[in-house]
PDB file of N, CA and C in Angstrom:
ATOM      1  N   UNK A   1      86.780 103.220 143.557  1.00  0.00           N
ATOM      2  CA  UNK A   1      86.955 102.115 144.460  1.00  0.00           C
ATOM      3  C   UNK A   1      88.438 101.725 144.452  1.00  0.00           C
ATOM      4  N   UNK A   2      88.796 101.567 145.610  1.00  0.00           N
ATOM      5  CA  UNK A   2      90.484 101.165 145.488  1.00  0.00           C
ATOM      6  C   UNK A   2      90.116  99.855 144.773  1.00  0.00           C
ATOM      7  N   UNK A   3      92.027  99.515 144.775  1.00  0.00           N
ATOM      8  CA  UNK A   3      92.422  98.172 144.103  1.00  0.00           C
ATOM      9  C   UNK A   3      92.019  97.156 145.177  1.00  0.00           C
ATOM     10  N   UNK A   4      92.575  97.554 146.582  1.00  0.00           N
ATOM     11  CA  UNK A   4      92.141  96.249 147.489  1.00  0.00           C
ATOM     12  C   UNK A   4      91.004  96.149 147.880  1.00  0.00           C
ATOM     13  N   UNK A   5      90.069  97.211 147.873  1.00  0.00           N
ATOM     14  CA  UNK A   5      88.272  96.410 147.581  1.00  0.00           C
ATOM     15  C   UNK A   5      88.012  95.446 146.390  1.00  0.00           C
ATOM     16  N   UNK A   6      88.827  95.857 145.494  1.00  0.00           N
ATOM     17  CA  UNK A   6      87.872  95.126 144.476  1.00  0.00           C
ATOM     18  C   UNK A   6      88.422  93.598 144.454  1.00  0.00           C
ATOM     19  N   UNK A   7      89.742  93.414 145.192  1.00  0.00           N
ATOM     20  CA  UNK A   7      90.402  92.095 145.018  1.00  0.00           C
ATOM     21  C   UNK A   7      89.040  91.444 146.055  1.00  0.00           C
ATOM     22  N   UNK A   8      89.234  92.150 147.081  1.00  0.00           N
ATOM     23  CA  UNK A   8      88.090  91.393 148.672  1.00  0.00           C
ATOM     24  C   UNK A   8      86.521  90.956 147.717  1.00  0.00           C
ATOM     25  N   UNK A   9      86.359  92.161 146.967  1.00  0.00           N
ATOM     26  CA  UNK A   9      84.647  91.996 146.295  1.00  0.00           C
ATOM     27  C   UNK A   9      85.029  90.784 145.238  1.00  0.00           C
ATOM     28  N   UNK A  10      86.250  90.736 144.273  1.00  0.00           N
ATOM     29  CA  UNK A  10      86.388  89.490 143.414  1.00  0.00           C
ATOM     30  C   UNK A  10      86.337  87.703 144.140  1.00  0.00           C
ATOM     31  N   UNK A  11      87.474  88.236 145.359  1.00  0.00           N
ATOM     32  CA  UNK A  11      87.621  87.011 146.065  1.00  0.00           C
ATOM     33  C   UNK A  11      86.280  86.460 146.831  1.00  0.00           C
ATOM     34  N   UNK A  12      85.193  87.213 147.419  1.00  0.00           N
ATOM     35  CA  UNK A  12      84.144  87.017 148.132  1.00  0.00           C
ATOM     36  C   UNK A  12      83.074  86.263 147.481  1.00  0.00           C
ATOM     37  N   UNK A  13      83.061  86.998 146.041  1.00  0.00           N
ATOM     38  CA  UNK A  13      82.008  86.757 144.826  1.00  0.00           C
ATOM     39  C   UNK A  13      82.581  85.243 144.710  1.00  0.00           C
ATOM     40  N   UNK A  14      83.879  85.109 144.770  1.00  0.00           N
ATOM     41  CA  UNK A  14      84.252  83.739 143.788  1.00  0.00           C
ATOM     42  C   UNK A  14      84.617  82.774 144.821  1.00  0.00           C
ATOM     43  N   UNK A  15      84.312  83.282 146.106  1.00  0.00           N
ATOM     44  CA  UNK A  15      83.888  81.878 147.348  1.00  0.00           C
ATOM     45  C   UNK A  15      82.385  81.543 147.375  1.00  0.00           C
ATOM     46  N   UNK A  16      81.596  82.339 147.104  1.00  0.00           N
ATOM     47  CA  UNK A  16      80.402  82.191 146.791  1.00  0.00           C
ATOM     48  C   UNK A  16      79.971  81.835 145.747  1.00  0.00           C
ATOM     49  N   UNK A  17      80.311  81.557 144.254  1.00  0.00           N
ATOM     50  CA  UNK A  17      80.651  80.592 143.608  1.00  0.00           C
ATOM     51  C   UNK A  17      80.610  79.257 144.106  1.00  0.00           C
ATOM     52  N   UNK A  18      82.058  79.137 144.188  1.00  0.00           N
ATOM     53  CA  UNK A  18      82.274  77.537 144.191  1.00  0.00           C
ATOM     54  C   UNK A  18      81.547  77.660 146.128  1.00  0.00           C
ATOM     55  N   UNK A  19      81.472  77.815 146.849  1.00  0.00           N
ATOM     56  CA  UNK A  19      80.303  77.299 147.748  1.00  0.00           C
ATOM     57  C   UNK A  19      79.128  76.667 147.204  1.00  0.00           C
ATOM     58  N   UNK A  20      78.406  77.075 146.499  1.00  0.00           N
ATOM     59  CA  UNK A  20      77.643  77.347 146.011  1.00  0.00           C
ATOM     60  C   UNK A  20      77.451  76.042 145.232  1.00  0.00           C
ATOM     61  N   UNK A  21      78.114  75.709 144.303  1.00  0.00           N
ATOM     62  CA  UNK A  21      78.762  74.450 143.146  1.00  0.00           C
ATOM     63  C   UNK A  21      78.914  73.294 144.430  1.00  0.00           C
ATOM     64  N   UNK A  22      79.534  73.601 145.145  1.00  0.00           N
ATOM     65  CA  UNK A  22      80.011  72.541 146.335  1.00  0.00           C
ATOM     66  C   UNK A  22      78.970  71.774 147.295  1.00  0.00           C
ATOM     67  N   UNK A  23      77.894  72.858 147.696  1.00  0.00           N
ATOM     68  CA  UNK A  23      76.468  72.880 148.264  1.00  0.00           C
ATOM     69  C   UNK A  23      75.887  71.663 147.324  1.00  0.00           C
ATOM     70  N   UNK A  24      75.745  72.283 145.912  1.00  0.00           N
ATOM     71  CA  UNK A  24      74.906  71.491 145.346  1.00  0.00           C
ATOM     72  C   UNK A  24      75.687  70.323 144.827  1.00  0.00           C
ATOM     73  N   UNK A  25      77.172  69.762 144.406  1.00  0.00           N
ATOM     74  CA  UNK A  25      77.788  68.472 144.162  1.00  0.00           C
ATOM     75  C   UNK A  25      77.350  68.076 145.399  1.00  0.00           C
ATOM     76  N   UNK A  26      77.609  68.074 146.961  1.00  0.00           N
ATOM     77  CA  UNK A  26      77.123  67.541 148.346  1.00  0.00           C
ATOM     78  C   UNK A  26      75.150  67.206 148.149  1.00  0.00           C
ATOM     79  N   UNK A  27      74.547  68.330 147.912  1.00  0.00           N
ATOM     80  CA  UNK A  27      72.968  68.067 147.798  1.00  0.00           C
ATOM     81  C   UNK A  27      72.502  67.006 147.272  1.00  0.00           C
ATOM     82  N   UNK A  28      73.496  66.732 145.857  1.00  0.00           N
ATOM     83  CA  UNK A  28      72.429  65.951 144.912  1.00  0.00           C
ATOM     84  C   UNK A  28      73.269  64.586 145.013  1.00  0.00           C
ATOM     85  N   UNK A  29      74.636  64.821 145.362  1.00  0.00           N
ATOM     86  CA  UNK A  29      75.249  63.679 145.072  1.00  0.00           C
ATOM     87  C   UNK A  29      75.351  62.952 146.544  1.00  0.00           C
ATOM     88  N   UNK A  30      75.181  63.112 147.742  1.00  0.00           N
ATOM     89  CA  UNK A  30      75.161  62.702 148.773  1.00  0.00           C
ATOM     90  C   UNK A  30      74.225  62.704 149.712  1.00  0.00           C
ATOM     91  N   UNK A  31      73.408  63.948 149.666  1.00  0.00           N
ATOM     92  CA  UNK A  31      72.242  64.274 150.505  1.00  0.00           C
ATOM     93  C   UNK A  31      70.818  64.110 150.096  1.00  0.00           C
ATOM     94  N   UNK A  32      70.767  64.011 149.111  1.00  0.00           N
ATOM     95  CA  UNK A  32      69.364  63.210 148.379  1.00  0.00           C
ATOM     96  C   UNK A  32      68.459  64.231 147.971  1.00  0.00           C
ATOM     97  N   UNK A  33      68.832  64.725 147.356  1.00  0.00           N
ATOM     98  CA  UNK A  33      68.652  66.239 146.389  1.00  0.00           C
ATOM     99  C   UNK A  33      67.937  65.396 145.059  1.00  0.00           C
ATOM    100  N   UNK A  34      66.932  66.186 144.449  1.00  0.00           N
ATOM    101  CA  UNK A  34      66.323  65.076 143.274  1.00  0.00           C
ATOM    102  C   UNK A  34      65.845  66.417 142.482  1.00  0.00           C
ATOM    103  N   UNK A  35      65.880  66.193 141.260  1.00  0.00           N
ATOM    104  CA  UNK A  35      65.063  67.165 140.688  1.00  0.00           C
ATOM    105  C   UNK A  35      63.812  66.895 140.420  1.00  0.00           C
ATOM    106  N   UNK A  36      62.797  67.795 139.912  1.00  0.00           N
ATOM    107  CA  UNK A  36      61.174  67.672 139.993  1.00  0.00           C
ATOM    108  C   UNK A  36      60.914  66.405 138.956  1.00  0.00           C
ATOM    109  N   UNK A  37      62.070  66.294 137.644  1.00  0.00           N
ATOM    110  CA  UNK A  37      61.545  65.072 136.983  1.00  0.00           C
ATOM    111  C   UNK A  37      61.717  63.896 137.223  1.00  0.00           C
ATOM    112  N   UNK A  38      62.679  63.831 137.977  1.00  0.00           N
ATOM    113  CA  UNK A  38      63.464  62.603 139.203  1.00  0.00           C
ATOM    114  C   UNK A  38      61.975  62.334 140.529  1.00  0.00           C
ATOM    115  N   UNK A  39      61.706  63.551 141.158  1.00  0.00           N
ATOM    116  CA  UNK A  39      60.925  63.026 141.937  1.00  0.00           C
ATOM    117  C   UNK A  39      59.450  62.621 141.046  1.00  0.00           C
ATOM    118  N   UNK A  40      58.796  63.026 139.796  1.00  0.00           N
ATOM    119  CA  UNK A  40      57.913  62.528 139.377  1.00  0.00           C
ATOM    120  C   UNK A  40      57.674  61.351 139.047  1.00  0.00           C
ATOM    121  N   UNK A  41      59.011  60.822 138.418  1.00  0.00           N
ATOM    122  CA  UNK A  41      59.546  59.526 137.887  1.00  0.00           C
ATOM    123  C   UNK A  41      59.299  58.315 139.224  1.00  0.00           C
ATOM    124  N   UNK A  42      59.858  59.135 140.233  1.00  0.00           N
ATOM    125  CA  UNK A  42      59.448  57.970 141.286  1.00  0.00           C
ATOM    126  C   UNK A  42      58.248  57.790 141.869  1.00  0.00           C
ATOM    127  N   UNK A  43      57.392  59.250 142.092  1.00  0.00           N
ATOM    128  CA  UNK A  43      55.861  59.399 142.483  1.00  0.00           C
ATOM    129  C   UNK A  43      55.412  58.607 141.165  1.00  0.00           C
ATOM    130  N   UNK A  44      55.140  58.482 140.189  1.00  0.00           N
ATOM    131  CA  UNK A  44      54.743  57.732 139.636  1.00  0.00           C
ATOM    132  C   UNK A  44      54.702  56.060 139.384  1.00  0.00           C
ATOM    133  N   UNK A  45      56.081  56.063 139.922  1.00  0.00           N
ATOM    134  CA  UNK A  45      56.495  54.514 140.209  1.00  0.00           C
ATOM    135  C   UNK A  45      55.630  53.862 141.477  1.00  0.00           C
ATOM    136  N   UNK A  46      55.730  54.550 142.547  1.00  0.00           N
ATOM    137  CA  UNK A  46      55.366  54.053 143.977  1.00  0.00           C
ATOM    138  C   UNK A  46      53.601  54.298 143.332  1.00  0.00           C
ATOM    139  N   UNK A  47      53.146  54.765 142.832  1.00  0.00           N
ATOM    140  CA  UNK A  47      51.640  55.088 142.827  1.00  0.00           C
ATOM    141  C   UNK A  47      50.652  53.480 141.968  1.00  0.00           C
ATOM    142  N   UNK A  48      52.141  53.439 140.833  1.00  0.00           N
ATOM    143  CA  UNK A  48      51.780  52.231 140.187  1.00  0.00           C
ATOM    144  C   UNK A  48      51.799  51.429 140.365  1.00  0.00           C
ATOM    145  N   UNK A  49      53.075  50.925 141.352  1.00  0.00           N
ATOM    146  CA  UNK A  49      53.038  49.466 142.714  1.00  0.00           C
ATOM    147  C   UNK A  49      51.758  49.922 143.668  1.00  0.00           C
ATOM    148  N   UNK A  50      51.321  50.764 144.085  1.00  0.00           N
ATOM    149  CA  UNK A  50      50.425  50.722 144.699  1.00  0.00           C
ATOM    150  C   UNK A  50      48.945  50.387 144.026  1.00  0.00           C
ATOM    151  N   UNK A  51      48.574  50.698 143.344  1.00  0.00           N
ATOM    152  CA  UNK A  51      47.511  50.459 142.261  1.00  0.00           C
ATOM    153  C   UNK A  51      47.401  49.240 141.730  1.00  0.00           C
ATOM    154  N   UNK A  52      48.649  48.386 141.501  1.00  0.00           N
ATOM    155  CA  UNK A  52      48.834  46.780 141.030  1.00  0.00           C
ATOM    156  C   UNK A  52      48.468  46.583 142.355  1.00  0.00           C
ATOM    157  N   UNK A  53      49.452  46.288 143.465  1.00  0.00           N
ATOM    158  CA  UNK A  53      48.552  46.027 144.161  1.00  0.00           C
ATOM    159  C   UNK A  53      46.936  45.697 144.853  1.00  0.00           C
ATOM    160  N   UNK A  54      46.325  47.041 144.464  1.00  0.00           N
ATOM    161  CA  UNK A  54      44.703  46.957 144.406  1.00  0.00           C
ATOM    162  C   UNK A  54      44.056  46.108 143.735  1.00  0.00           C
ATOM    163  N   UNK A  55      45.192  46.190 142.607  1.00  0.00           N
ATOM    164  CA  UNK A  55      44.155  45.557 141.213  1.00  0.00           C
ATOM    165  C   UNK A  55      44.239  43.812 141.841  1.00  0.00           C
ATOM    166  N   UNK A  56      45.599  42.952 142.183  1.00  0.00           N
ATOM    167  CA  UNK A  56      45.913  42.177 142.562  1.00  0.00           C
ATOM    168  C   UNK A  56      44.700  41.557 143.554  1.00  0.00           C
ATOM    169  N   UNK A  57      44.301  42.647 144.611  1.00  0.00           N
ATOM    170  CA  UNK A  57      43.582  42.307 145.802  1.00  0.00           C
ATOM    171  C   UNK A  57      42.104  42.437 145.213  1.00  0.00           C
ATOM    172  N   UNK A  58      41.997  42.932 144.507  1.00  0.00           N
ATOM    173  CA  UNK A  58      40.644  42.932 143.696  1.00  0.00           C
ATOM    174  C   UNK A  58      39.918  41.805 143.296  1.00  0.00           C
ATOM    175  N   UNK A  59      41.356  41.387 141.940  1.00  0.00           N
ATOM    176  CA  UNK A  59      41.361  39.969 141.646  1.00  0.00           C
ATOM    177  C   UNK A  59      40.952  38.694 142.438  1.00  0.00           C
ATOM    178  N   UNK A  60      42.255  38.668 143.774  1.00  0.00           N
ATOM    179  CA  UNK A  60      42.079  37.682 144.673  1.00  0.00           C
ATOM    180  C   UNK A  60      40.629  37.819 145.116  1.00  0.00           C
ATOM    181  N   UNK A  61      39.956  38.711 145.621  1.00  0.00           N
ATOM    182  CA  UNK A  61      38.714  38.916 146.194  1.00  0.00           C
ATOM    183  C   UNK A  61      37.115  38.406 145.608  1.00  0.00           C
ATOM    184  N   UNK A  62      37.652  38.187 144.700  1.00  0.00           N
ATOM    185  CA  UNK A  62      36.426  37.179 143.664  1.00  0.00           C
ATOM    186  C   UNK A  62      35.796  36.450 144.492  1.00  0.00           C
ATOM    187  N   UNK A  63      34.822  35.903 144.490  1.00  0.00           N
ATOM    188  CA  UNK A  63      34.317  34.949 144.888  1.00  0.00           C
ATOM    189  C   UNK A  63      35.025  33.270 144.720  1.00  0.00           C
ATOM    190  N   UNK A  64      35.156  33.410 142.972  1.00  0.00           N
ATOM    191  CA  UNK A  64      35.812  31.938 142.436  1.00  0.00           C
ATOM    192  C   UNK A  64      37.416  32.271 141.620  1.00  0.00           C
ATOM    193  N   UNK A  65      37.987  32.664 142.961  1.00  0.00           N
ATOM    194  CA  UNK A  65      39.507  33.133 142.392  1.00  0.00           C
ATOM    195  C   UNK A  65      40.152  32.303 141.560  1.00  0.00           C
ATOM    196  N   UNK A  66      39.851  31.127 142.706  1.00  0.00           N
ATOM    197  CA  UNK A  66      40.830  30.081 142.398  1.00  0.00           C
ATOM    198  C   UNK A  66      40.587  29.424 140.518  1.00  0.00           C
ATOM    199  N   UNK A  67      39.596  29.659 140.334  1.00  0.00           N
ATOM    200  CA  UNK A  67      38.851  29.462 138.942  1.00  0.00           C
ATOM    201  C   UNK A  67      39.665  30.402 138.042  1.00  0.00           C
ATOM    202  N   UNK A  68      39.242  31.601 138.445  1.00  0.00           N
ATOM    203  CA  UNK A  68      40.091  32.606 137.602  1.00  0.00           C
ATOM    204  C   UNK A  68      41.718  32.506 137.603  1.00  0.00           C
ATOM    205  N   UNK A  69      42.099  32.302 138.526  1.00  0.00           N
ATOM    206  CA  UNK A  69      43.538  32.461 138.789  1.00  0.00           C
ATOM    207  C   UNK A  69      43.679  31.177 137.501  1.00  0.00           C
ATOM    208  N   UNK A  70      43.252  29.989 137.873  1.00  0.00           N
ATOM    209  CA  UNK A  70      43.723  28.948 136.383  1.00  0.00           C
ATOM    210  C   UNK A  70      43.394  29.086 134.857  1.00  0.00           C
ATOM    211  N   UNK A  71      41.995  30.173 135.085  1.00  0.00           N
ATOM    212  CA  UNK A  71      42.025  30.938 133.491  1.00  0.00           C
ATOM    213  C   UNK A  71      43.186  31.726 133.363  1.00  0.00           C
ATOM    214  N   UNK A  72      43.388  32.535 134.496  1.00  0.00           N
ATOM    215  CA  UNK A  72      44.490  33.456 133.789  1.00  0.00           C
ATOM    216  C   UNK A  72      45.875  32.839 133.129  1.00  0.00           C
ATOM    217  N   UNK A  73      46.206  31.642 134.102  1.00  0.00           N
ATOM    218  CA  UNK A  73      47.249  31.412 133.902  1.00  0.00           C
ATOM    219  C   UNK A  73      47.169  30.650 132.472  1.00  0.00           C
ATOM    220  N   UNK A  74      46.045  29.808 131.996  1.00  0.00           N
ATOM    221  CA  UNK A  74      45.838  29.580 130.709  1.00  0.00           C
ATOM    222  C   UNK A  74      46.252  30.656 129.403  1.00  0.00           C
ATOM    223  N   UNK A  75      45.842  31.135 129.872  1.00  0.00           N
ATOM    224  CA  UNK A  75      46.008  32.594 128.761  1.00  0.00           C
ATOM    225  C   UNK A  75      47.508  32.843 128.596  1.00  0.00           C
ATOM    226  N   UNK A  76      47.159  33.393 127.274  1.00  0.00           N
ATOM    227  CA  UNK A  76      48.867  33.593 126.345  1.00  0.00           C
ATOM    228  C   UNK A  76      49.225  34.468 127.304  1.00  0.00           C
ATOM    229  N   UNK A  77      50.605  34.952 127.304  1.00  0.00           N
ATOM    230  CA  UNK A  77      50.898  35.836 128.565  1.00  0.00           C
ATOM    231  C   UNK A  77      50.498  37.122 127.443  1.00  0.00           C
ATOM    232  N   UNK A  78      50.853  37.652 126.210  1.00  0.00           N
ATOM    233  CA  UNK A  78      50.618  38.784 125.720  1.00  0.00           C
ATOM    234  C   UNK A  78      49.284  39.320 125.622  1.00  0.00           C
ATOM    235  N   UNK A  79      47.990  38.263 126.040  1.00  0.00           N
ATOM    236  CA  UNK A  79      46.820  38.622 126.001  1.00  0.00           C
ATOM    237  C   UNK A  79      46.055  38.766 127.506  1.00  0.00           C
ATOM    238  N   UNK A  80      47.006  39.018 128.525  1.00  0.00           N
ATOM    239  CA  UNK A  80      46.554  38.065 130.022  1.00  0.00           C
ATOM    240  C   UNK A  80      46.232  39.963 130.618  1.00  0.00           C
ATOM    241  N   UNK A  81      46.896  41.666 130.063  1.00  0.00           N
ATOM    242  CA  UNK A  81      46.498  42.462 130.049  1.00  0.00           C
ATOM    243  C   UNK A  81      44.781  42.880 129.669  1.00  0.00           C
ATOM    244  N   UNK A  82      44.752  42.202 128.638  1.00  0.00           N
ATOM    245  CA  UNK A  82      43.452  42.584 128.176  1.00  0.00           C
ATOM    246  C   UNK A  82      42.152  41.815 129.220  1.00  0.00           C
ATOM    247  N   UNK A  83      42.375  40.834 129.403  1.00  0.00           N
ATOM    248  CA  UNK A  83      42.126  39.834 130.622  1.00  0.00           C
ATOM    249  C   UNK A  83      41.246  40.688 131.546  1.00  0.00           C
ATOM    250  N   UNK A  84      42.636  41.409 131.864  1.00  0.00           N
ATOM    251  CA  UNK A  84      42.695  42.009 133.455  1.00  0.00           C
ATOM    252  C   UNK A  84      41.299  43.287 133.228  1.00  0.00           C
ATOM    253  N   UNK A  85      41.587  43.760 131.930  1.00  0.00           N
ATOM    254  CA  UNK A  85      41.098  45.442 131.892  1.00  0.00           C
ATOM    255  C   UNK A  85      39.647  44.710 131.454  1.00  0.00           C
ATOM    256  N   UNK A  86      39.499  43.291 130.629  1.00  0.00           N
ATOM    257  CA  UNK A  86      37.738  43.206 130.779  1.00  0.00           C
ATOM    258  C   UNK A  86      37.213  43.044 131.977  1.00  0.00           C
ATOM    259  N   UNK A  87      37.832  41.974 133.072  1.00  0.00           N
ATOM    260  CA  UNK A  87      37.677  42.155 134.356  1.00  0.00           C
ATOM    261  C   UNK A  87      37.136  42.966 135.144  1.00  0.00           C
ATOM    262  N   UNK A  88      38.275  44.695 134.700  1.00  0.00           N
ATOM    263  CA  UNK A  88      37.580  45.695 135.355  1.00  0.00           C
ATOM    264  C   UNK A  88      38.752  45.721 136.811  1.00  0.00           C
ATOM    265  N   UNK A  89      39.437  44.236 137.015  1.00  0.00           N
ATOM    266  CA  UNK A  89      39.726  44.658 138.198  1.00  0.00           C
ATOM    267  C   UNK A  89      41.160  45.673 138.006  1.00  0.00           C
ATOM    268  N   UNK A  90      41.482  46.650 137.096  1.00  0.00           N
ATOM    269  CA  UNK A  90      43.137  47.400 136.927  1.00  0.00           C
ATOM    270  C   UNK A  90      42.135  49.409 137.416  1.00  0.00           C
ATOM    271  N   UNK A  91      40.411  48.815 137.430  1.00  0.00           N
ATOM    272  CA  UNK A  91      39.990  50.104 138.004  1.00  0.00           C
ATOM    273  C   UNK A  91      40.140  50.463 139.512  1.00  0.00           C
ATOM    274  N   UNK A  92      40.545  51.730 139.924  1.00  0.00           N
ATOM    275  CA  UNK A  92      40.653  51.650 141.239  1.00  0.00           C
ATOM    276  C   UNK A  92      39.542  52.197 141.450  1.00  0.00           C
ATOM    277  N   UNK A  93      38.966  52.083 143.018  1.00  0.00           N
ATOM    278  CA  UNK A  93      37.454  52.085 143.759  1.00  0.00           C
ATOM    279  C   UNK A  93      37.216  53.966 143.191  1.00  0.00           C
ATOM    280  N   UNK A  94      36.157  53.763 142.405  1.00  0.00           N
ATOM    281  CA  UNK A  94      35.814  55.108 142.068  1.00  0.00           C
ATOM    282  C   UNK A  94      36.451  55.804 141.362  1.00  0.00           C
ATOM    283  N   UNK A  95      36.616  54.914 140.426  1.00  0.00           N
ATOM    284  CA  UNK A  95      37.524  55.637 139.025  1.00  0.00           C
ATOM    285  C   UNK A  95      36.308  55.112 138.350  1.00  0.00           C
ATOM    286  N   UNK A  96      35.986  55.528 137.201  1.00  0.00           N
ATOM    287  CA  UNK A  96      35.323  55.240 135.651  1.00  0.00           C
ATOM    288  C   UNK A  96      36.601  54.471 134.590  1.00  0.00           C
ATOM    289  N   UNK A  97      37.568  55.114 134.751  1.00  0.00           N
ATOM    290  CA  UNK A  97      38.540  54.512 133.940  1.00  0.00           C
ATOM    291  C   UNK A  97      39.942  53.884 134.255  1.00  0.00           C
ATOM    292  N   UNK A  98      40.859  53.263 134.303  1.00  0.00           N
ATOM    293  CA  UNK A  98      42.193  52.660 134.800  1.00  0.00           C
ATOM    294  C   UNK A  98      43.130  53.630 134.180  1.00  0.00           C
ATOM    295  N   UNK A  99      43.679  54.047 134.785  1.00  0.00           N
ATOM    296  CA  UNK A  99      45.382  54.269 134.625  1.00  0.00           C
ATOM    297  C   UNK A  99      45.764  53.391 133.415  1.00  0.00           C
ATOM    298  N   UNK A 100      47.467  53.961 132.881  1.00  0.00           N
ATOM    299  CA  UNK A 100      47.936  53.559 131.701  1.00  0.00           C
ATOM    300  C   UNK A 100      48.957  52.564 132.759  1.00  0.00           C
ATOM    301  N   UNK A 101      49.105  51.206 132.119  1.00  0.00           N
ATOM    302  CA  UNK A 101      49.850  50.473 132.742  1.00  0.00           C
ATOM    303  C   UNK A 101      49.984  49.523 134.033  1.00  0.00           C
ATOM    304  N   UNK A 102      48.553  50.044 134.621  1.00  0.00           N
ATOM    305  CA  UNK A 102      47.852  49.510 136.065  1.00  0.00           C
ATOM    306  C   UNK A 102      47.482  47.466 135.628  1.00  0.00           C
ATOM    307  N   UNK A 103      47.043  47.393 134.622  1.00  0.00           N
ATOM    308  CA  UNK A 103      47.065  46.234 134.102  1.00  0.00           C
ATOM    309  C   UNK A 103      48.144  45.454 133.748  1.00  0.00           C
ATOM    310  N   UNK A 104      49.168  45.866 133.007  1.00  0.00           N
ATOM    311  CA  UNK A 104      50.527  45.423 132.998  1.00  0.00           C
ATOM    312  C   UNK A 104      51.260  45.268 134.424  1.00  0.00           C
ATOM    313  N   UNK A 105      51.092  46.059 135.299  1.00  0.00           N
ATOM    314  CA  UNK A 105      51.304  45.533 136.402  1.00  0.00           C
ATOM    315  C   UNK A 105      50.762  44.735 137.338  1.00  0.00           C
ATOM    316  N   UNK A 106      49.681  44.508 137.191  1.00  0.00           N
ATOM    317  CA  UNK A 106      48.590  43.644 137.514  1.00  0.00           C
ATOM    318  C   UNK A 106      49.105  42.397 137.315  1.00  0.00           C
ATOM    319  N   UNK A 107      49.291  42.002 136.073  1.00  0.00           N
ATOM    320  CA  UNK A 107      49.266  40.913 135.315  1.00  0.00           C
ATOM    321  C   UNK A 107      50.850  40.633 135.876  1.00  0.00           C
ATOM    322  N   UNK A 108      51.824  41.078 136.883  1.00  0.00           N
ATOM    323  CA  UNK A 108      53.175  40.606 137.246  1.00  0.00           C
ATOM    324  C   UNK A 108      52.636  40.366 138.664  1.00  0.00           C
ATOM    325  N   UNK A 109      52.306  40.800 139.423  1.00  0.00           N
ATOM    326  CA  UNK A 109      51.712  40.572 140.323  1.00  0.00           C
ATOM    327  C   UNK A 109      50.955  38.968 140.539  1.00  0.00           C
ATOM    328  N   UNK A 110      49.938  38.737 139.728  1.00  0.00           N
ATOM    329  CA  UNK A 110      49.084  37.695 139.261  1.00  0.00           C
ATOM    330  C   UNK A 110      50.302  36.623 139.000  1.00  0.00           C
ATOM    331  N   UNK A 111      50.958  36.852 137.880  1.00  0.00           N
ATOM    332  CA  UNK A 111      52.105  35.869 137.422  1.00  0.00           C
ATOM    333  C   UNK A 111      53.254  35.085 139.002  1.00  0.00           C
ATOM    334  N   UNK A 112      53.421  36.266 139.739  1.00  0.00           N
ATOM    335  CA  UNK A 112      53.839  35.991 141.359  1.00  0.00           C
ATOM    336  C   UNK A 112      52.964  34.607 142.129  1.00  0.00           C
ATOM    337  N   UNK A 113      51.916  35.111 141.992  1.00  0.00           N
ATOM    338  CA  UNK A 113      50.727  34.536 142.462  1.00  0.00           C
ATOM    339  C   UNK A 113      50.582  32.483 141.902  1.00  0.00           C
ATOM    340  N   UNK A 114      50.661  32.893 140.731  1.00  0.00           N
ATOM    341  CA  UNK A 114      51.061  31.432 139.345  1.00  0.00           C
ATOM    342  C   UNK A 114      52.148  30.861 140.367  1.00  0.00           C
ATOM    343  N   UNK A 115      53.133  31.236 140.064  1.00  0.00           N
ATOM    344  CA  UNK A 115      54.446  30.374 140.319  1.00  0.00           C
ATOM    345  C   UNK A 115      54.406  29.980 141.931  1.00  0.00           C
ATOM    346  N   UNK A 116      53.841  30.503 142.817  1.00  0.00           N
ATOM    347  CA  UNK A 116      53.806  29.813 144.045  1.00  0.00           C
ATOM    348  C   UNK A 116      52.908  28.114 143.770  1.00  0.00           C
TER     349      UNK A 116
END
């Protein structure tokens, strides 16, 4: 192979390189590029505001909310989780069991609810 192929094959290889590096500083840092543990981190976030939510509308949906809503707020705040999960309302429709943390969010939701 001559000398001036191999400069063209070095120089080509090493624009494709840093293209390459450049693509992805632009992807992740400007264009909204996420990696799989980045996007789990947030699918998990949005799933758990959504689920407090439920649990929230669950709650409200009682018959004697307004009853409950002044037990809850009675309650120590570190015991106002356990509250929620005898309730039942941190289950979503056709689950057997709640999610980890669906109650802790529950119980901020509820606390929203208090302070109005």
């Amino acid at each position: 192979m001559k000398a001036e192929m191999e400069e063209k094959i070095k120089f080509g290889v090493g624009g494709l390189v840093c293209g390459a590096i450049v693509a992805m500083i632009i992807g992740f840092g400007w264009g909204g590029w996420v990696t799989a543990g980045t996007n789990q981190k947030v699918s998990d976030t949005a799933v758990l505001a959504s689920q407090a939510a439920i649990c929230v509308a669950q709650y409200i949906k009682e018959p004697n909310n307004q009853e409950k809503l002044k037990e809850f707020a009675a309650i120590d705040s570190y015991k106002r989780s356990e509250f929620i999960e005898k309730g039942g309302w941190n289950k979503m429709p056709g689950q057997k069991e709640a999610n980890n943390g669906v109650a802790n969010a529950c119980v901020e939701g509820l606390e929203v609810l208090i302070q109005k």
